[in-house]
C-alpha atoms as a PDB file:
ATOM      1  CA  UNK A   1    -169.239  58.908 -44.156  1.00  0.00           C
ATOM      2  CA  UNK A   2    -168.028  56.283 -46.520  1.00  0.00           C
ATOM      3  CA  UNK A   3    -164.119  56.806 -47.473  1.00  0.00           C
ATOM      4  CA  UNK A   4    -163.558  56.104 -50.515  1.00  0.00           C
ATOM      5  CA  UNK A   5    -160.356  56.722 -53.261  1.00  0.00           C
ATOM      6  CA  UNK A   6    -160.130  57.032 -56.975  1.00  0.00           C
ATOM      7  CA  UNK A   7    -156.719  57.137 -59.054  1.00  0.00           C
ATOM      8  CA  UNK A   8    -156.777  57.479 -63.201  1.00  0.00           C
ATOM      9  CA  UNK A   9    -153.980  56.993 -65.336  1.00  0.00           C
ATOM     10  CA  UNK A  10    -154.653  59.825 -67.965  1.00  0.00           C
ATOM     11  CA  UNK A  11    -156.636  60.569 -70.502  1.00  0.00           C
ATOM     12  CA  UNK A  12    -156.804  59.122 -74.509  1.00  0.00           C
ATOM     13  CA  UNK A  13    -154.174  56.059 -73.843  1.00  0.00           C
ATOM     14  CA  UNK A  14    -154.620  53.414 -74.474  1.00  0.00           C
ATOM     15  CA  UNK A  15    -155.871  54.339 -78.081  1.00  0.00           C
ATOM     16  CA  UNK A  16    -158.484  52.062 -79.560  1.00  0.00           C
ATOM     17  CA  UNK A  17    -156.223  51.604 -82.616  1.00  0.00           C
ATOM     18  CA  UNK A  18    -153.104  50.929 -80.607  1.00  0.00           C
ATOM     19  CA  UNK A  19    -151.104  47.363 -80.619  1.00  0.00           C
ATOM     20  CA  UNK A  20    -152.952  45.424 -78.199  1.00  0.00           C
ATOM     21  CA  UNK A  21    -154.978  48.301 -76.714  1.00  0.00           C
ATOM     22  CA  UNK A  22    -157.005  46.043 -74.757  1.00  0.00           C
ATOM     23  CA  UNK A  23    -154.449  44.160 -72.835  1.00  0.00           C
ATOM     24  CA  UNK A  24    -152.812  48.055 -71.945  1.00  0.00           C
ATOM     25  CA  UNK A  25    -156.178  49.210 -70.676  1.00  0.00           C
ATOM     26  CA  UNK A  26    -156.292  45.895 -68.826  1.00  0.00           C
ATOM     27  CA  UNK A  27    -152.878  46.617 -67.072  1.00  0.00           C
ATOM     28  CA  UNK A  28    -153.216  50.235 -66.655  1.00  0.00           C
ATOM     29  CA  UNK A  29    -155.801  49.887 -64.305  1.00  0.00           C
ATOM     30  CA  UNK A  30    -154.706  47.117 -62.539  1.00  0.00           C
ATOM     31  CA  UNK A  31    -151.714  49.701 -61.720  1.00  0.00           C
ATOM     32  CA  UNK A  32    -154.637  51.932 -60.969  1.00  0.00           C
ATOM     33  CA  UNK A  33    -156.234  49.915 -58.846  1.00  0.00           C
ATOM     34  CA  UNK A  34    -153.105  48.842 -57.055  1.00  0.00           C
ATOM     35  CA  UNK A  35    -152.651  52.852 -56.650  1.00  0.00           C
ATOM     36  CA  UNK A  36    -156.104  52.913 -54.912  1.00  0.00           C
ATOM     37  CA  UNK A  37    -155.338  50.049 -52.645  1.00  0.00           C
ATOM     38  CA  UNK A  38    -152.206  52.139 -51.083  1.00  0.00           C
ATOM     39  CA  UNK A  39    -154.427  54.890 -50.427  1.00  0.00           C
ATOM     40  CA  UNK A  40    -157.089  53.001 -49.326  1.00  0.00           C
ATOM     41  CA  UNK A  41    -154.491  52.080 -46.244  1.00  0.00           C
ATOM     42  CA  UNK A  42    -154.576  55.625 -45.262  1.00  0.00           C
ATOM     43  CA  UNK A  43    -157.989  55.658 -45.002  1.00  0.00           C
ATOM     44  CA  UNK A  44    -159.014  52.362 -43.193  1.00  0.00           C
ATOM     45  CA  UNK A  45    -155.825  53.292 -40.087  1.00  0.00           C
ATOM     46  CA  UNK A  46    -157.342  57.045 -39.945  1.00  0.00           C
ATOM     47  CA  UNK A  47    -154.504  58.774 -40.016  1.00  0.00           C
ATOM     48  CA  UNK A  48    -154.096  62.362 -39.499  1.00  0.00           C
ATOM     49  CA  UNK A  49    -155.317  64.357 -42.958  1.00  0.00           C
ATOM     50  CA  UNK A  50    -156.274  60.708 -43.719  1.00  0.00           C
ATOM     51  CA  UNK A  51    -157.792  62.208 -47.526  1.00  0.00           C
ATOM     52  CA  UNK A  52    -154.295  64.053 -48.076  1.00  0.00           C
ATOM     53  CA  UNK A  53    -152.235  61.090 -47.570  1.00  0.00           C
ATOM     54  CA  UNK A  54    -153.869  58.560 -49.155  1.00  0.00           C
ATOM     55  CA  UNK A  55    -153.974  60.950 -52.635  1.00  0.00           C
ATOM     56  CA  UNK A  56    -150.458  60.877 -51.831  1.00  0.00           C
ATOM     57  CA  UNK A  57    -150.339  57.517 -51.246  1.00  0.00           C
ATOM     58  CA  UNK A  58    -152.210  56.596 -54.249  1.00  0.00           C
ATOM     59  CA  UNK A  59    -150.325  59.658 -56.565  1.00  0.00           C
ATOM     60  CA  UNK A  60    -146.956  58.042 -55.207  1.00  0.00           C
ATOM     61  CA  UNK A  61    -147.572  54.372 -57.233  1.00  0.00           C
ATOM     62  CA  UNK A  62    -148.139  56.260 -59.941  1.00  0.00           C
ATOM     63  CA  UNK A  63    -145.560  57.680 -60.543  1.00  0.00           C
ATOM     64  CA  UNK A  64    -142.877  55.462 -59.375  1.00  0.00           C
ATOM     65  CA  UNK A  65    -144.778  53.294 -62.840  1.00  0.00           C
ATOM     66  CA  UNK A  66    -143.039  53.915 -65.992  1.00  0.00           C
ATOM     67  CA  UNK A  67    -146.096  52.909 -67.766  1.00  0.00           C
ATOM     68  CA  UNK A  68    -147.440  56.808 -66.765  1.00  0.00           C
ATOM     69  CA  UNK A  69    -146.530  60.334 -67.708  1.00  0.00           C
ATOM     70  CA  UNK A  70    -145.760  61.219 -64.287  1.00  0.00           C
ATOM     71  CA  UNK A  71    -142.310  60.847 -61.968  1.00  0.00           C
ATOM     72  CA  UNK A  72    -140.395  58.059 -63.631  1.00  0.00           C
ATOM     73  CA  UNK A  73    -142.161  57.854 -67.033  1.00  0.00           C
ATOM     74  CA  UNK A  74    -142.556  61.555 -67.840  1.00  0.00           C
ATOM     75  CA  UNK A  75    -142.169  62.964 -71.593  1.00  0.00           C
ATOM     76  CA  UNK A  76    -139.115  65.184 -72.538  1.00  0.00           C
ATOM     77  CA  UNK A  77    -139.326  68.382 -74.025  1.00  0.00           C
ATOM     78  CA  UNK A  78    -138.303  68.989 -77.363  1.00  0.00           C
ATOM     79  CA  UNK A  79    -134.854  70.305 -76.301  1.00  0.00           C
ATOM     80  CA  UNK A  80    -134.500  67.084 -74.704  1.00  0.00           C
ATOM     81  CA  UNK A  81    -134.946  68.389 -71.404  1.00  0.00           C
ATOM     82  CA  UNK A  82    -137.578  66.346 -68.122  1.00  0.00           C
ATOM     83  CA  UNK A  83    -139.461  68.791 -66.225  1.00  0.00           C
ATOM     84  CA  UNK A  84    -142.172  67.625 -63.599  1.00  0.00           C
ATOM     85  CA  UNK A  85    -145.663  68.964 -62.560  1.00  0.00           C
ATOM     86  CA  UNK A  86    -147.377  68.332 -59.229  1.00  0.00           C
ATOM     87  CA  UNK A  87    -150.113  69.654 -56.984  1.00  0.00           C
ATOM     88  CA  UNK A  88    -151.935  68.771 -53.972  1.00  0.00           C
ATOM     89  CA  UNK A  89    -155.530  70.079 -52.722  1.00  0.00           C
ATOM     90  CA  UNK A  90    -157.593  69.869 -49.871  1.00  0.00           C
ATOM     91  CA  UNK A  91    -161.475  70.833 -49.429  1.00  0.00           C
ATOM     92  CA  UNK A  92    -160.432  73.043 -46.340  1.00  0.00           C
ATOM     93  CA  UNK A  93    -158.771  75.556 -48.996  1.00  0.00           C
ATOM     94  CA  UNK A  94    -154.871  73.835 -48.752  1.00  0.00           C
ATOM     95  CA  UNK A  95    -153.179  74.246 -51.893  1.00  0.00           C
ATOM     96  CA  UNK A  96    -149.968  73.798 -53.309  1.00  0.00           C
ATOM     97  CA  UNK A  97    -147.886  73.276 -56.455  1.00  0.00           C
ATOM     98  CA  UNK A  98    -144.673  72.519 -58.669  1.00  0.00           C
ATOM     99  CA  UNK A  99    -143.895  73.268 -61.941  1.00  0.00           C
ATOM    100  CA  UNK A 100    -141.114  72.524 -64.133  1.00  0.00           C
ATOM    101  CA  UNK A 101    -139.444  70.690 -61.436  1.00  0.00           C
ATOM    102  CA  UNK A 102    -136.431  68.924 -62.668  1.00  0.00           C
ATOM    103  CA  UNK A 103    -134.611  65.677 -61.641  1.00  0.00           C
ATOM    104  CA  UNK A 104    -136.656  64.898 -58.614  1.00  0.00           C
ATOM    105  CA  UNK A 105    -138.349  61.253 -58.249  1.00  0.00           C
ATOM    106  CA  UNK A 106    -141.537  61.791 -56.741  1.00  0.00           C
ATOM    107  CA  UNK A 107    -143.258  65.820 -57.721  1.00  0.00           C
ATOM    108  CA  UNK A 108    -146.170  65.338 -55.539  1.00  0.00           C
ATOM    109  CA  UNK A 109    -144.392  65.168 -52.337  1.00  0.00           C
ATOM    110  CA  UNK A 110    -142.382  68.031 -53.361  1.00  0.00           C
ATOM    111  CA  UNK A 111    -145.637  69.861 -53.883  1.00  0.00           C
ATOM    112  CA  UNK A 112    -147.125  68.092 -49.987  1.00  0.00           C
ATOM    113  CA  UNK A 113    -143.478  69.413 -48.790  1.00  0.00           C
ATOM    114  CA  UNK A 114    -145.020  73.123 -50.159  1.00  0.00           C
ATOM    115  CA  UNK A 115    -147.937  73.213 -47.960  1.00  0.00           C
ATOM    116  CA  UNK A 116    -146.163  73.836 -45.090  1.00  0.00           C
ATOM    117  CA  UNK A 117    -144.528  77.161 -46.535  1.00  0.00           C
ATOM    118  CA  UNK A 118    -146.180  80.395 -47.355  1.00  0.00           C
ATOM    119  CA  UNK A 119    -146.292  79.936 -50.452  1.00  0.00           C
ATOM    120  CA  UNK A 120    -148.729  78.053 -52.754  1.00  0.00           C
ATOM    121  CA  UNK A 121    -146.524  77.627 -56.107  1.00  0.00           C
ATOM    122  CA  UNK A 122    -142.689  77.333 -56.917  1.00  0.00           C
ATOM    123  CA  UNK A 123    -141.384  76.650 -60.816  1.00  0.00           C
ATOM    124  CA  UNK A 124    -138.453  75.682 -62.317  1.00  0.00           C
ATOM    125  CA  UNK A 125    -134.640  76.283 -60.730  1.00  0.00           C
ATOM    126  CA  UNK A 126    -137.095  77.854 -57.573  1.00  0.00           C
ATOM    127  CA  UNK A 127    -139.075  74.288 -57.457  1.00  0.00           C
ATOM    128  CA  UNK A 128    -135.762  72.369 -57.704  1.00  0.00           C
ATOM    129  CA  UNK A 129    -133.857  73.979 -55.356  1.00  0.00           C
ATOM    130  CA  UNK A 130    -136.553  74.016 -53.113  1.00  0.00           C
ATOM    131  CA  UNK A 131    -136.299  70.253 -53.344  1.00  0.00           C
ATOM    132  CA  UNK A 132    -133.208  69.968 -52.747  1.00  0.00           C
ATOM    133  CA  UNK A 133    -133.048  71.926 -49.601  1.00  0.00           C
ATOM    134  CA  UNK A 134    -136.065  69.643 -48.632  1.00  0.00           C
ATOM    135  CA  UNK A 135    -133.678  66.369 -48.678  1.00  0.00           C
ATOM    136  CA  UNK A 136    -135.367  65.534 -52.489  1.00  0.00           C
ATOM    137  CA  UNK A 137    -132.294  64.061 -53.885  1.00  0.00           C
ATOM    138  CA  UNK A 138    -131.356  64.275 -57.404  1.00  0.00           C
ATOM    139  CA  UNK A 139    -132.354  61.388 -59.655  1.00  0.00           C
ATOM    140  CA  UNK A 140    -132.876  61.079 -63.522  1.00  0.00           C
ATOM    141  CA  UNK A 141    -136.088  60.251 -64.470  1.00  0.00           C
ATOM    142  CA  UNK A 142    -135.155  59.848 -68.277  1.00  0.00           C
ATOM    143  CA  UNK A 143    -136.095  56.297 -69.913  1.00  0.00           C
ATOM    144  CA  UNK A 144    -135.767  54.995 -72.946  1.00  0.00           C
ATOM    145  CA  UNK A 145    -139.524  55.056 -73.309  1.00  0.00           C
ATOM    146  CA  UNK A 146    -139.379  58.698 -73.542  1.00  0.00           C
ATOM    147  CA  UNK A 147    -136.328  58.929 -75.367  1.00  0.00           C
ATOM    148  CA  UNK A 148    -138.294  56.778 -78.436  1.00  0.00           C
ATOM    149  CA  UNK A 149    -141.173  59.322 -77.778  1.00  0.00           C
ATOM    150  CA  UNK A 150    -138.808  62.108 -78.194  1.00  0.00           C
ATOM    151  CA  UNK A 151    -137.415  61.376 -81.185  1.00  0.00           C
ATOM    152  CA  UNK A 152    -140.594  60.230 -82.865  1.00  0.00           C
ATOM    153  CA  UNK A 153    -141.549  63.888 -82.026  1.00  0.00           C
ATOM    154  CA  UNK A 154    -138.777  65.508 -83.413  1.00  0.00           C
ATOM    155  CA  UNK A 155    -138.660  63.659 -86.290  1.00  0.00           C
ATOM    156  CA  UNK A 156    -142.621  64.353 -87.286  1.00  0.00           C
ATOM    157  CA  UNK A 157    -141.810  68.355 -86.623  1.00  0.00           C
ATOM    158  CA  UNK A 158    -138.661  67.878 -89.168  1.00  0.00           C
ATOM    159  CA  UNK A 159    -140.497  66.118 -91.391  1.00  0.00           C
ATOM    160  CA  UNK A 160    -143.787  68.258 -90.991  1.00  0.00           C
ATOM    161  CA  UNK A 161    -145.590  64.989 -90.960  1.00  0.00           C
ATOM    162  CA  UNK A 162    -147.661  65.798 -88.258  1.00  0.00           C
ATOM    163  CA  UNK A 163    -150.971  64.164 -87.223  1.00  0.00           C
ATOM    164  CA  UNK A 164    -154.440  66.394 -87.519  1.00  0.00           C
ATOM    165  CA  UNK A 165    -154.268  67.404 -83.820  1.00  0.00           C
ATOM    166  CA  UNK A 166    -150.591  68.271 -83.616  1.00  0.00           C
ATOM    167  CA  UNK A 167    -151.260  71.771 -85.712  1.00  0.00           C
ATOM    168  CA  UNK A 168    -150.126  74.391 -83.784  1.00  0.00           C
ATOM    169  CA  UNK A 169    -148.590  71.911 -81.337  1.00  0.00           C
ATOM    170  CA  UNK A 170    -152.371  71.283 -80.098  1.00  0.00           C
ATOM    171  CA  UNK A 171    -151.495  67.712 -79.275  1.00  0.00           C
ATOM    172  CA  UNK A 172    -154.282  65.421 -77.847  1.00  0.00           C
ATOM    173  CA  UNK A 173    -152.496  62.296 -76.986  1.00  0.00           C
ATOM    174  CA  UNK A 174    -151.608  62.807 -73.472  1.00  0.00           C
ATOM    175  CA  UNK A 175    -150.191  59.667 -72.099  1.00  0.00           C
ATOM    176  CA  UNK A 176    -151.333  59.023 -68.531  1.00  0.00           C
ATOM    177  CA  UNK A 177    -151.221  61.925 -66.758  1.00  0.00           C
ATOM    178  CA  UNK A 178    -151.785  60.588 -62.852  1.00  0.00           C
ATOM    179  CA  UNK A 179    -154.223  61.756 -60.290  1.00  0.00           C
ATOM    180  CA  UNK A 180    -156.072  60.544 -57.595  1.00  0.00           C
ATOM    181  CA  UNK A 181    -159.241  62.009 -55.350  1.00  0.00           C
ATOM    182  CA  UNK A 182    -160.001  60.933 -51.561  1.00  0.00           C
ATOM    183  CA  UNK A 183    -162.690  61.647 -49.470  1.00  0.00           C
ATOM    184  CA  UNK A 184    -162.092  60.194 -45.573  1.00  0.00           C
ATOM    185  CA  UNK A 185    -164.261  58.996 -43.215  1.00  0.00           C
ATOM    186  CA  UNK A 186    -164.708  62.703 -41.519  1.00  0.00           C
ATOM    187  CA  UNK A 187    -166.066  64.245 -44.929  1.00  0.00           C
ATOM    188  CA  UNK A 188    -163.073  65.849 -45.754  1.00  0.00           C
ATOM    189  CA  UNK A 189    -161.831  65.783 -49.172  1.00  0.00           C
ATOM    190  CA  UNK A 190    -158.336  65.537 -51.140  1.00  0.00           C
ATOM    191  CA  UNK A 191    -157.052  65.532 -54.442  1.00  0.00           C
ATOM    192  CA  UNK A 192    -153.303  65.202 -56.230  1.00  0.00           C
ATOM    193  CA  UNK A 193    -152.277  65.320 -59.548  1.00  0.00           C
ATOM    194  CA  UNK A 194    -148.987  64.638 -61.484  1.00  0.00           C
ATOM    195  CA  UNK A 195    -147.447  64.885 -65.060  1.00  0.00           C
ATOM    196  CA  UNK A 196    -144.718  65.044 -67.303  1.00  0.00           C
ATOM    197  CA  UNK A 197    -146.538  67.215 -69.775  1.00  0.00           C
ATOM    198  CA  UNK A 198    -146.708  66.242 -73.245  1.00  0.00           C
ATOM    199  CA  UNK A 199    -144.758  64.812 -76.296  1.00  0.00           C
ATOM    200  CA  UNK A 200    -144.629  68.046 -78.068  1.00  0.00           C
ATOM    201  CA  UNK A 201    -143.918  70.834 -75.784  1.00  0.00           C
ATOM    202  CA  UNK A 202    -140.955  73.957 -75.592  1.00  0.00           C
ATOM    203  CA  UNK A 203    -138.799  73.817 -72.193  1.00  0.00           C
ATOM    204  CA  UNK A 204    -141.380  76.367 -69.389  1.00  0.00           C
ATOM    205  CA  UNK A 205    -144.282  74.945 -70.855  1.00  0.00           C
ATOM    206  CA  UNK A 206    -146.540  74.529 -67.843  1.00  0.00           C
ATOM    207  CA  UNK A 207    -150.109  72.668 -68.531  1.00  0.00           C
ATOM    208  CA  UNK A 208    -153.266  72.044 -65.774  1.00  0.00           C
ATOM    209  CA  UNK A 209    -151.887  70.006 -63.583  1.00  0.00           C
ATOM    210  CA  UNK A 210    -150.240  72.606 -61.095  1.00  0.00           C
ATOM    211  CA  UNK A 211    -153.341  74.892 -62.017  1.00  0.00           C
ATOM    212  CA  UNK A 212    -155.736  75.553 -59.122  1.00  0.00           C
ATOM    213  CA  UNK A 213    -159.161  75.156 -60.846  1.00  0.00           C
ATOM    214  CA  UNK A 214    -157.686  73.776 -64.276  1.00  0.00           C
ATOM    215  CA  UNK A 215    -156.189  70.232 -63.315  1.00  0.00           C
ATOM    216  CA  UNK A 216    -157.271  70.128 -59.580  1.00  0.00           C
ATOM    217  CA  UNK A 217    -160.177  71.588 -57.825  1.00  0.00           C
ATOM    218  CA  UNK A 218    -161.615  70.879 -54.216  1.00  0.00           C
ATOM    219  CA  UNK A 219    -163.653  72.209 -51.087  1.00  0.00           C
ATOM    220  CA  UNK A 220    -166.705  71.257 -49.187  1.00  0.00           C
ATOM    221  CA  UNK A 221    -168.132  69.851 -51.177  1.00  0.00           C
ATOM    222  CA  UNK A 222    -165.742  67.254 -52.841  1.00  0.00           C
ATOM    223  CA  UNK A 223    -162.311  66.818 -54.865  1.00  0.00           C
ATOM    224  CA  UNK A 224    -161.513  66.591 -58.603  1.00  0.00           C
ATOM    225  CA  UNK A 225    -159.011  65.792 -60.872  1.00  0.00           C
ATOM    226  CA  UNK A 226    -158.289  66.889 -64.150  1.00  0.00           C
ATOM    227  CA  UNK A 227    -156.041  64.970 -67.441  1.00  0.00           C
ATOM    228  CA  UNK A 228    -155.908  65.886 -71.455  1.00  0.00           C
ATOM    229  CA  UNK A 229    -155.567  68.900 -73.126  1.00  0.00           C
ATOM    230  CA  UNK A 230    -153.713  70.600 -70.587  1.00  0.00           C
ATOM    231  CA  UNK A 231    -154.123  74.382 -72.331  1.00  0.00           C
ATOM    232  CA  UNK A 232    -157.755  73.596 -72.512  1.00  0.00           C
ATOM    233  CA  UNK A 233    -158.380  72.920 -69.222  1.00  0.00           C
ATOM    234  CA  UNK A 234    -156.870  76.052 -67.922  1.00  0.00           C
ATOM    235  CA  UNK A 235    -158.820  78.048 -70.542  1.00  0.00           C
ATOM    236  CA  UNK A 236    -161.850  76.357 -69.542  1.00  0.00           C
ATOM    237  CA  UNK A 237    -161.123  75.962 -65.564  1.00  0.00           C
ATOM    238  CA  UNK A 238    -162.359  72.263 -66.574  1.00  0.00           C
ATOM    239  CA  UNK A 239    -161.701  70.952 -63.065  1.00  0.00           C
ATOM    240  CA  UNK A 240    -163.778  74.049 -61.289  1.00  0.00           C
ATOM    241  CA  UNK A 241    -166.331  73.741 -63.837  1.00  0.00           C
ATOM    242  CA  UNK A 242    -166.989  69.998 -62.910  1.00  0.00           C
ATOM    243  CA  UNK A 243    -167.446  71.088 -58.876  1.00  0.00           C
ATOM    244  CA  UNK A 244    -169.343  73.935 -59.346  1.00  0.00           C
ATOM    245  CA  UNK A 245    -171.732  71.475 -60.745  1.00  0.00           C
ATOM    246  CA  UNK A 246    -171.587  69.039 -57.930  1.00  0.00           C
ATOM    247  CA  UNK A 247    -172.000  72.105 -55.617  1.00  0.00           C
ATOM    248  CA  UNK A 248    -175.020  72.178 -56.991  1.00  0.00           C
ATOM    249  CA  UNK A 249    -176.473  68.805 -56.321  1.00  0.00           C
ATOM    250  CA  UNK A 250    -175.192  66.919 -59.458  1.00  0.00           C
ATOM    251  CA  UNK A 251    -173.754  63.243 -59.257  1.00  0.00           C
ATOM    252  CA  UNK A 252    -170.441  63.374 -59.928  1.00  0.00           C
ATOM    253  CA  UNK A 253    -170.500  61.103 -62.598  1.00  0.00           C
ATOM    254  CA  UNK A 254    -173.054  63.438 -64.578  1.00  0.00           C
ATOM    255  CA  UNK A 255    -171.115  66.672 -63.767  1.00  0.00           C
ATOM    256  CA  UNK A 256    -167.608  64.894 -65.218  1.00  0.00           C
ATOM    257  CA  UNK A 257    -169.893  63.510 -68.480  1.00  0.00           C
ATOM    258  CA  UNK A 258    -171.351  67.063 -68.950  1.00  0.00           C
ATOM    259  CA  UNK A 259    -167.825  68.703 -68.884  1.00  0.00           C
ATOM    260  CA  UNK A 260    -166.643  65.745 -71.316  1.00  0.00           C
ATOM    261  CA  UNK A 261    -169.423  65.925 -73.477  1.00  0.00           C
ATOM    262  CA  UNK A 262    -168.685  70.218 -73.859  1.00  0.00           C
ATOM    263  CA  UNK A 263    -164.409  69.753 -74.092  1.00  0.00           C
ATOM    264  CA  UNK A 264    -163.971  70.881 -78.096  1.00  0.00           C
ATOM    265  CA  UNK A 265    -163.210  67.883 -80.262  1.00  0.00           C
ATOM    266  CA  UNK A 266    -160.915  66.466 -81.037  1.00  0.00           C
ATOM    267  CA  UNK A 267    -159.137  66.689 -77.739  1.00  0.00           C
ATOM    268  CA  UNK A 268    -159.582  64.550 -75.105  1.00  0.00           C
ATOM    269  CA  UNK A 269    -160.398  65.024 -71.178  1.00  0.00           C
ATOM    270  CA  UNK A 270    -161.115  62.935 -68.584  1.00  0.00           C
ATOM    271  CA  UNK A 271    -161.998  63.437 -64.926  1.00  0.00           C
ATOM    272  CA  UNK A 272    -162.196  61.649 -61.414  1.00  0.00           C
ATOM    273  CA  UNK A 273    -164.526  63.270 -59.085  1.00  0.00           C
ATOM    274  CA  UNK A 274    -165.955  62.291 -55.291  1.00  0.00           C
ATOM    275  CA  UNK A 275    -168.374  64.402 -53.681  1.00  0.00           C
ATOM    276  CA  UNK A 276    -170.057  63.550 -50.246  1.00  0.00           C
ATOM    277  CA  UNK A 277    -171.892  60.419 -50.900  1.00  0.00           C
ATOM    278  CA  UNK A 278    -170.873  59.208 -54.309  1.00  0.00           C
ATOM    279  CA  UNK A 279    -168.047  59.258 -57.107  1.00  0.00           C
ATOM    280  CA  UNK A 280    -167.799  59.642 -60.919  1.00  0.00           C
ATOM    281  CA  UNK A 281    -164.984  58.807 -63.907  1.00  0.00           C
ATOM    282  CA  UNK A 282    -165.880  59.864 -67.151  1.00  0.00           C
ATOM    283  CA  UNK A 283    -163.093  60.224 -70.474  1.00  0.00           C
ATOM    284  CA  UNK A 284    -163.688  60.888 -74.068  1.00  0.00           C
ATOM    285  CA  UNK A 285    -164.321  57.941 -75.665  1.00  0.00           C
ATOM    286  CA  UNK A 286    -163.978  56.081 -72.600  1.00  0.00           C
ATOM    287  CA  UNK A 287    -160.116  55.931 -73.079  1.00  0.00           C
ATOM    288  CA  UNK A 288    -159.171  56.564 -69.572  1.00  0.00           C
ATOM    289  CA  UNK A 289    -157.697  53.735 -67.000  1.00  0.00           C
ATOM    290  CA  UNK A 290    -158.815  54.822 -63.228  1.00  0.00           C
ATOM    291  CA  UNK A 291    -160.339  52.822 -60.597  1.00  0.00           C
ATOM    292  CA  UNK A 292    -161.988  53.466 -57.266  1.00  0.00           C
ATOM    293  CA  UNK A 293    -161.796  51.376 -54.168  1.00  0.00           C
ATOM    294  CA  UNK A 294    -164.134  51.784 -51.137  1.00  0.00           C
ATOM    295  CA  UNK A 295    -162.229  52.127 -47.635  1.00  0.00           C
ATOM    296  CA  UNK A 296    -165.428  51.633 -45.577  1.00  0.00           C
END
């Protein structure tokens, strides 16, 4: 079997309307692509869980990029706080997550670090402390990128200038959410999947990402990754609703469209998706950076 990785870089940014959108989408998924390459590695040496660790691999770039809401360029909370998402999947059932993990660089290997336990899910001062007794050292992932984001936020709820989809906090702009799907040269089948959440959002808020069947979803039959309207997602199991379809025999770039095409306007979704012998990326509107590199 072909090995193959795809990484995205979330969901609805660039916006068409944005500043030079085009040159953004341009870079974002070069970083995407360079994502894909260091996964690609883990696949071409066959290494051991070769699909796991070259999600990993792939996750790990992305998140060490400020560009992305994941790891170093997450979104605060509107108390001013920085808490992390993270899961990792596997299509022999392996699952395992963090949520409202603070201070800690890379979230996804905090979440690879949870496989090994019994457990499947830690949050908050649990997920830190577990990361710290896991040699995770402390580190601020605050940047002036989402300090300006944070105020800008703050100031619209003062102001109650908010934009259409911000009602109710229902915010659709969720800038670059990471994730990444792998399928290895044995058939088996990986996915991981990272955020900082979004630019509105009260400190515990906890969206798809670390969801099992929201944000990720894989088994025998492939991997994929969720990004956008986080609540949505969960509501709508978006990511198991994609698989279930290629379970079924679907391409996986009609079973991402299908799922797109259904998502309730005006919030965006996109998806990665691999099954046995072919891929998919689909986004509302299109707005999505990702890229997929073959390992073969």
């Amino acid at each position: 079997m072909k090995p193959i990785i795809l990484t995205h870089g979330g969901a609805g940014r660039p916006t068409p309307d944005a500043p030079d959108s085009t040159g953004a989408r341009e870079e974002a998924i070069k970083v995407c692509l360079a994502a894909c390459e260091a996964g690609a590695g883990a696949l071409r040496n066959g290494v051991a869980d070769a699909a796991l660790e070259a999600a990993i691999a792939a996750a790990i770039v992305l998140e060490d990029d400020p560009r992305f809401n994941a790891g170093t360029g997450a979104n605060l909370r509107l108390d001013g706080s920085l808490e992390l998402d993270a899961s990792v999947a596997t299509g022999d059932g392996r699952f395992a997550a963090v949520a409202c993990l603070r201070a800690t660089k890379n979230p996804v290997l905090v979440a690879r670090e949870l496989l090994r336990t019994p457990h499947v899910m830690l949050c908050g001062e649990g997920a830190t402390r577990f990361a710290r007794q896991r040699g995770f050292a402390e580190a601020s992932m605050v940047t002036e990128k989402a300090l300006k984001r944070w105020k800008a936020a703050r100031e619209r709820l003062a102001t109650g200038n908010l934009r259409p989809y911000e009602q109710k906090w229902k915010e659709m702009q969720f800038h670059g959410t990471i994730g990444a799907v792998a399928r290895a040269r044995d058939g088996t089948f990986a996915v991981t999947c990272s955020t900082g959440g979004t630019s509105m959002m009260l400190p515990g808020r906890i969206g798809d990402t670390p969801i099992w069947g929201a944000g990720v979803f894989a088994g025998e039959h492939g991997a994929v990754c969720s990004t956008g309207h986080g609540e949505l997602c969960i509501k709508r199991m978006a990511a198991w609703r994609v698989y279930q379809r290629i379970a079924k025999g679907e391409h996986p770039q009609a079973a991402a469209q299908a799922e797109v095409d259904d998502f309730p306007e005006p919030y965006e979704v996109g998806f990665i998706a691999v099954s046995k012998d072919a891929h998919g990326i689909a986004a509302t509107g299109g707005y999505m950076p990702a890229a997929a590199v073959e390992a073969g």
